[in-house]
N, C-alpha and C. Protein backbone atom coordinates (compact mmCIF):
# COMPACT_ATOMS: atom_id res chain seq x y z
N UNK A 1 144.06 130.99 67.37
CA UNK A 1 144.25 131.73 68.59
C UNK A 1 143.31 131.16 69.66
N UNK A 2 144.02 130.87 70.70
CA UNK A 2 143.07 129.97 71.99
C UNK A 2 142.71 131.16 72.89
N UNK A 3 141.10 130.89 73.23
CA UNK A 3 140.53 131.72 73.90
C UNK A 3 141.44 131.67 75.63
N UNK A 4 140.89 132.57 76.10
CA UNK A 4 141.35 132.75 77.73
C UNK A 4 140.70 131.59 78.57
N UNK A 5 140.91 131.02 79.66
CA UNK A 5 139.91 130.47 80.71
C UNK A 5 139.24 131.83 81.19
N UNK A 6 139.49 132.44 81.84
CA UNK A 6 138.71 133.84 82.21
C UNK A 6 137.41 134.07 81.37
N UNK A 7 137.51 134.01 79.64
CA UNK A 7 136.56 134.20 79.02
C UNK A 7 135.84 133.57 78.57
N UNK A 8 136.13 132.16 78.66
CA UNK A 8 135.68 131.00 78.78
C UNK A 8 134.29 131.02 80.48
N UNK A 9 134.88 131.27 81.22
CA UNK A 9 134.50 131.34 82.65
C UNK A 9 133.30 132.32 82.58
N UNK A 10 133.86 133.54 82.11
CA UNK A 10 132.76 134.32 82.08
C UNK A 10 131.51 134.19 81.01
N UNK A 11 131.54 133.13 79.78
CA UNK A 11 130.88 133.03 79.24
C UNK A 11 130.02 131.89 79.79
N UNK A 12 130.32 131.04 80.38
CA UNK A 12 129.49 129.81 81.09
C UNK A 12 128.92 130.23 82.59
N UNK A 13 129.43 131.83 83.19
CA UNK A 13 128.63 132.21 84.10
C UNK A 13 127.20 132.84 83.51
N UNK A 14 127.64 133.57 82.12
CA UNK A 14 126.44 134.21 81.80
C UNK A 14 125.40 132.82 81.19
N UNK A 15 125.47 132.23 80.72
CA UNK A 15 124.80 130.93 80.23
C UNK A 15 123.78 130.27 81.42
N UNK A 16 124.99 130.18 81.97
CA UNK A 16 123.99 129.28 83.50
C UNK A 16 122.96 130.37 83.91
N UNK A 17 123.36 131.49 84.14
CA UNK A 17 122.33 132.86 83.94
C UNK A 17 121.14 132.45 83.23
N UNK A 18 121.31 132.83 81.84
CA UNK A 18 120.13 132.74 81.02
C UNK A 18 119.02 131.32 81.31
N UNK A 19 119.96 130.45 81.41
CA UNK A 19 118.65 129.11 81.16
C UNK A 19 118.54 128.74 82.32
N UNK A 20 118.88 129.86 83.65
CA UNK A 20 118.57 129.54 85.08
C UNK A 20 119.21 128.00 85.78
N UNK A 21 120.44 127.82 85.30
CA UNK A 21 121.37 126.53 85.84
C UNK A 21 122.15 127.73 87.22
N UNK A 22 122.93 126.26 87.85
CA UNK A 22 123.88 126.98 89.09
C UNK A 22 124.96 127.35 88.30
N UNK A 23 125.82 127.79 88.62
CA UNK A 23 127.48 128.20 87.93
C UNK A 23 128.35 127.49 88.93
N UNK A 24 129.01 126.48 88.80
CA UNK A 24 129.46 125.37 89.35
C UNK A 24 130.92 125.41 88.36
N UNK A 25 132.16 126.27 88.69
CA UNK A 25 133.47 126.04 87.63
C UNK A 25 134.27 124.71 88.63
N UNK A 26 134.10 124.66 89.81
CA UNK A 26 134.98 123.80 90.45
C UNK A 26 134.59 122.33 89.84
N UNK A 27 132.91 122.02 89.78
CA UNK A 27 131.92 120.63 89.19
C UNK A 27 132.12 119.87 90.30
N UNK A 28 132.02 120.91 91.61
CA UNK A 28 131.84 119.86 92.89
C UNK A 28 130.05 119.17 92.86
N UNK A 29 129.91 118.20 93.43
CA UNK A 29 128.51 117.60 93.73
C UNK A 29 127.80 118.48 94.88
N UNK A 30 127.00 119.28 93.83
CA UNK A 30 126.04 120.00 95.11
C UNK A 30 124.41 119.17 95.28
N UNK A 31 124.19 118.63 94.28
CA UNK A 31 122.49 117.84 94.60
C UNK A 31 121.91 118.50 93.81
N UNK A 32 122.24 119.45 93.24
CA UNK A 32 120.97 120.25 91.90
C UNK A 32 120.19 119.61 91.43
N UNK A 33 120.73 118.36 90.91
CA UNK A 33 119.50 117.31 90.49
C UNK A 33 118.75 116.97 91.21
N UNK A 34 118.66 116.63 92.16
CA UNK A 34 117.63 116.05 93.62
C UNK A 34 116.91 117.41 93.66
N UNK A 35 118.24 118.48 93.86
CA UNK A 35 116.85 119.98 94.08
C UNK A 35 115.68 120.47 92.85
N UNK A 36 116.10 119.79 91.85
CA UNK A 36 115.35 120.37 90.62
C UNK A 36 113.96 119.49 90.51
N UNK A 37 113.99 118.42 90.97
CA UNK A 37 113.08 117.62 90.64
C UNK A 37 111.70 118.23 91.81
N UNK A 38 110.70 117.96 91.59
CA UNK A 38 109.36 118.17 92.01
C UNK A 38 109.29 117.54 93.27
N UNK A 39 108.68 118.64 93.87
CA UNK A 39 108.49 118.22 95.41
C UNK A 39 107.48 117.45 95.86
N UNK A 40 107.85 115.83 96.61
CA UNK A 40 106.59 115.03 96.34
C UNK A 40 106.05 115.32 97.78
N UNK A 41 106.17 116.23 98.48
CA UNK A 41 105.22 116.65 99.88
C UNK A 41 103.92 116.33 99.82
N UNK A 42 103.31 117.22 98.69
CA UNK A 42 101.81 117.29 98.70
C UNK A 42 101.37 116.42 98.12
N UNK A 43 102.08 115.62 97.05
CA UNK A 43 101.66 113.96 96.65
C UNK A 43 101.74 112.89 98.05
N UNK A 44 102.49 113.05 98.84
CA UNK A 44 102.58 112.00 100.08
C UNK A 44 101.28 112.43 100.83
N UNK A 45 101.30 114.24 100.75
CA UNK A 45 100.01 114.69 101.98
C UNK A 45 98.87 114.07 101.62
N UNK A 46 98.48 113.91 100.26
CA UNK A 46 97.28 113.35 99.73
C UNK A 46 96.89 111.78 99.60
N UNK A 47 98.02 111.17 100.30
CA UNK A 47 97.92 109.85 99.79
C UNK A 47 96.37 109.01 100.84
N UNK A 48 96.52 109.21 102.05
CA UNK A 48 95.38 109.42 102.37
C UNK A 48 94.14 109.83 102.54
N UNK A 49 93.16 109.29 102.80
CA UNK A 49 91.90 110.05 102.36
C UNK A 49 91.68 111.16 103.80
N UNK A 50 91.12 111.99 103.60
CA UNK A 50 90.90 113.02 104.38
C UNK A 50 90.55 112.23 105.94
N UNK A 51 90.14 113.09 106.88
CA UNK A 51 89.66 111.86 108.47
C UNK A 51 88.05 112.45 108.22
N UNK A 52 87.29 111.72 108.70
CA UNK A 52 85.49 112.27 109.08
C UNK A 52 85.11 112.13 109.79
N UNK A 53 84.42 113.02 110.37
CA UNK A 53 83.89 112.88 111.71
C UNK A 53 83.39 112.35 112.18
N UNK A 54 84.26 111.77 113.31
CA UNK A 54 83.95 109.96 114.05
C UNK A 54 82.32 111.00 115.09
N UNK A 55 81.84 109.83 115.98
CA UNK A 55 80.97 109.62 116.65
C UNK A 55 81.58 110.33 117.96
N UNK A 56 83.05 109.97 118.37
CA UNK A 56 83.64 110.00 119.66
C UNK A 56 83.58 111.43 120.08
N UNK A 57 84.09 112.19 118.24
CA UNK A 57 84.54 114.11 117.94
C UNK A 57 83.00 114.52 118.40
N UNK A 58 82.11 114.05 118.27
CA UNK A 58 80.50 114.61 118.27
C UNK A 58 80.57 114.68 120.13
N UNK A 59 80.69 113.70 120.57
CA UNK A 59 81.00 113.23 121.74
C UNK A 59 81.94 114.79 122.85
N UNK A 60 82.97 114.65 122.15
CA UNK A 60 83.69 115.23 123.13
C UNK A 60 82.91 116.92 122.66
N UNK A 61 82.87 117.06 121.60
CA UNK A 61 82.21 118.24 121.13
C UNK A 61 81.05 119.17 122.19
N UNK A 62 80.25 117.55 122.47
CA UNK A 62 78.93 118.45 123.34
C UNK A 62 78.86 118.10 124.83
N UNK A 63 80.17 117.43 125.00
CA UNK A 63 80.65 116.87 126.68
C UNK A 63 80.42 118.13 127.71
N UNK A 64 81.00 119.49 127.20
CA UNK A 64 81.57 120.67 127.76
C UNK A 64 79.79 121.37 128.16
N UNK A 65 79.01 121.09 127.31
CA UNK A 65 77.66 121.46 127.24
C UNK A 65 77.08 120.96 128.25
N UNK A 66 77.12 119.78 128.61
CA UNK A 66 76.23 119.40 129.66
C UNK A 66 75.68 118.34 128.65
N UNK A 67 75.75 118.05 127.64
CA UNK A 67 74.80 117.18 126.53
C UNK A 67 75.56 115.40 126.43
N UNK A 68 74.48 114.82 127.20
CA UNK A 68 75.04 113.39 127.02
C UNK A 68 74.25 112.57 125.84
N UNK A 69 75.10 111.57 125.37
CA UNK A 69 75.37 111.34 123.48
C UNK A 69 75.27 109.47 124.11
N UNK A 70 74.53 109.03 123.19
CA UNK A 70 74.69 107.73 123.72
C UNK A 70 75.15 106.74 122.23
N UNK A 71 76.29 106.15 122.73
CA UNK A 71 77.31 105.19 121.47
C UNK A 71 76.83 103.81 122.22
N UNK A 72 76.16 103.53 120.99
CA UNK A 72 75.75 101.80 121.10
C UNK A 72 76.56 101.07 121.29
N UNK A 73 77.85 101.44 120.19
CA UNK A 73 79.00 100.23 119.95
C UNK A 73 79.41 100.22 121.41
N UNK A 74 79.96 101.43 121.80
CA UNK A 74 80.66 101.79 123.36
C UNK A 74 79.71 100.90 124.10
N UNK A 75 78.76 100.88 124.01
CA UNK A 75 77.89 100.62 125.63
C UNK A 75 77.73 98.62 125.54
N UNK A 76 77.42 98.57 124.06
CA UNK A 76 77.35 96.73 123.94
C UNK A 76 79.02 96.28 124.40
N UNK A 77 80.12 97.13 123.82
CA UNK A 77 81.52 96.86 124.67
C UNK A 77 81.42 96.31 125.97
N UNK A 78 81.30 97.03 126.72
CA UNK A 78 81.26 97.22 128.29
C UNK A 78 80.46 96.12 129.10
N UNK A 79 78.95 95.79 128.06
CA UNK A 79 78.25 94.66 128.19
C UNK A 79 79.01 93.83 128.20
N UNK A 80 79.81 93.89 127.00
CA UNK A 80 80.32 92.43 127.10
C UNK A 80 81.62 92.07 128.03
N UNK A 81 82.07 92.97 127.98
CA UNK A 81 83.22 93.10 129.34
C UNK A 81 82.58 92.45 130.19
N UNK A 82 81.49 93.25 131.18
CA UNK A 82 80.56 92.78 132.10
C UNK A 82 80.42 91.10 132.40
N UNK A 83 79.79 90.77 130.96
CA UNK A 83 79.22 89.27 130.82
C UNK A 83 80.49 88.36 130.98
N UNK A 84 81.74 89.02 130.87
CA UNK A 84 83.13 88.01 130.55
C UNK A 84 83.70 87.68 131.86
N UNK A 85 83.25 89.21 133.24
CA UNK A 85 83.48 89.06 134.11
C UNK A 85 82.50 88.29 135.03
N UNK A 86 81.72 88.04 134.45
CA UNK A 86 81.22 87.16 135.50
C UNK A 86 80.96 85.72 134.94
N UNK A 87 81.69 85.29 134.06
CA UNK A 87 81.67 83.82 133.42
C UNK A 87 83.61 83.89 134.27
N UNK A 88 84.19 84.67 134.52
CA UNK A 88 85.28 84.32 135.08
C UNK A 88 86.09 84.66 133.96
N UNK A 89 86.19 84.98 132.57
CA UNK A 89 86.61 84.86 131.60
C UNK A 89 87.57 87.19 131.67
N UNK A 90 87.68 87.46 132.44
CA UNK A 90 87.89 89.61 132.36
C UNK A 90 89.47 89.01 132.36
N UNK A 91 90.15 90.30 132.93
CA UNK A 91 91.33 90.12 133.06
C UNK A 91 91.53 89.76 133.96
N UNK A 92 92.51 89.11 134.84
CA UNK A 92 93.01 89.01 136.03
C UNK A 92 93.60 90.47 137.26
N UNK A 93 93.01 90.81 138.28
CA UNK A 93 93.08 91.54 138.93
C UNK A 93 94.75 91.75 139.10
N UNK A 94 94.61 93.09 139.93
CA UNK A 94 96.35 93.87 140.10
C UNK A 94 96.65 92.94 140.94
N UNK A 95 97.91 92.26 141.09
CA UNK A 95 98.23 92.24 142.66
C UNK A 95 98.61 93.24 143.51
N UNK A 96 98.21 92.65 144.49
CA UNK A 96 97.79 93.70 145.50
C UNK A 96 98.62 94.13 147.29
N UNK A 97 100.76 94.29 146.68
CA UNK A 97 100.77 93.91 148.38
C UNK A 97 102.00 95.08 147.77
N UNK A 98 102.38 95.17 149.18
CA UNK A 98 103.55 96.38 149.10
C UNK A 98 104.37 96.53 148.58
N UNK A 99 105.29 97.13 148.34
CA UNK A 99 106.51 97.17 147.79
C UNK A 99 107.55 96.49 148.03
N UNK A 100 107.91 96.74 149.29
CA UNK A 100 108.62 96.00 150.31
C UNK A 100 108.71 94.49 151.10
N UNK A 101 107.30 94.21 150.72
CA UNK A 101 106.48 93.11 151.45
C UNK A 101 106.64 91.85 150.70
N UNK A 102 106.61 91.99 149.41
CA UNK A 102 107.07 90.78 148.60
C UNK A 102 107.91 90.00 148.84
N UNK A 103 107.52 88.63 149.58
CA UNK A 103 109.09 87.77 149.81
C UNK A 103 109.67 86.95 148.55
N UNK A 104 108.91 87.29 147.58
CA UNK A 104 109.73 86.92 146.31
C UNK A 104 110.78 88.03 146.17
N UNK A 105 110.63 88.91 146.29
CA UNK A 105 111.74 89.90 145.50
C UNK A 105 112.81 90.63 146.69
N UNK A 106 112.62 89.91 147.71
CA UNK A 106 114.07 90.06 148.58
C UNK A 106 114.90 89.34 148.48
N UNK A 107 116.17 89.76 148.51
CA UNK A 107 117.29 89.34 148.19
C UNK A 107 117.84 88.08 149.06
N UNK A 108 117.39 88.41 150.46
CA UNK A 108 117.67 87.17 151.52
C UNK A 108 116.90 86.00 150.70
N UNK A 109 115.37 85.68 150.22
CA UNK A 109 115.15 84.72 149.27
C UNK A 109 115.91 84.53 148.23
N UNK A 110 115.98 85.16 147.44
CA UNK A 110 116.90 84.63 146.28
C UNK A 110 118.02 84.25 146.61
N UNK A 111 118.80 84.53 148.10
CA UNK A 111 120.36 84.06 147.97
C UNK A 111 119.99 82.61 148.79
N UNK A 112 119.07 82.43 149.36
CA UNK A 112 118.97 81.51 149.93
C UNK A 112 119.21 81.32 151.19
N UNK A 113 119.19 82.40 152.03
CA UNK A 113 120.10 83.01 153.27
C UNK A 113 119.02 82.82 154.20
């Protein structure tokens, strides 16, 4: 004597019940497997080491105070900026002309007119 689908059905709803599965009779692809597996969030969050408190955080920390903080690295920087600009060696300055004024970038130049 062949059982029912109905009782069949209802016995694989209570099953998936007990051992905490989905009840899936159609066996469409929902991702259960991807959802079951362990969430690697807090393994990625940790993959880096924590941040520590730079020199700059101390800095902006006691700015608001009135308290000035003096950074060596910062200040030998600037030296050397300094020293580069006057060997001729800094960046090259903005140019410096209007918007409008450029006879490169009018059109009567470029057409040749």
């Amino acid at each position: 004597m062949a059982t029912s689908y109905l009782r069949v059905l209802d016995l694989a709803r209570v099953q998936c019940r007990i051992f905490s599965h989905n009840f899936n009779p159609e066996r469409l692809r929902l991702g259960n497997k991807v959802l079951r597996q362990r969430l690697r969030g807090p393994i990625l969050a940790t993959w880096y080491p924590k941040k520590t408190v730079s020199f700059r955080d101390l800095q902006n920390t006691y700015e608001p105070l009135g308290l000035t903080t003096f950074d060596e690295a910062e200040d030998d920087r600037e030296e050397s900026i300094q020293i580069a600009k006057l060997r001729g060696k800094g960046r090259p300055k903005k140019k410096r002309t209007a918007a409008g004024k450029d006879p490169s970038c009018s059109t009567a130049f470029v057409l040749g007119v």
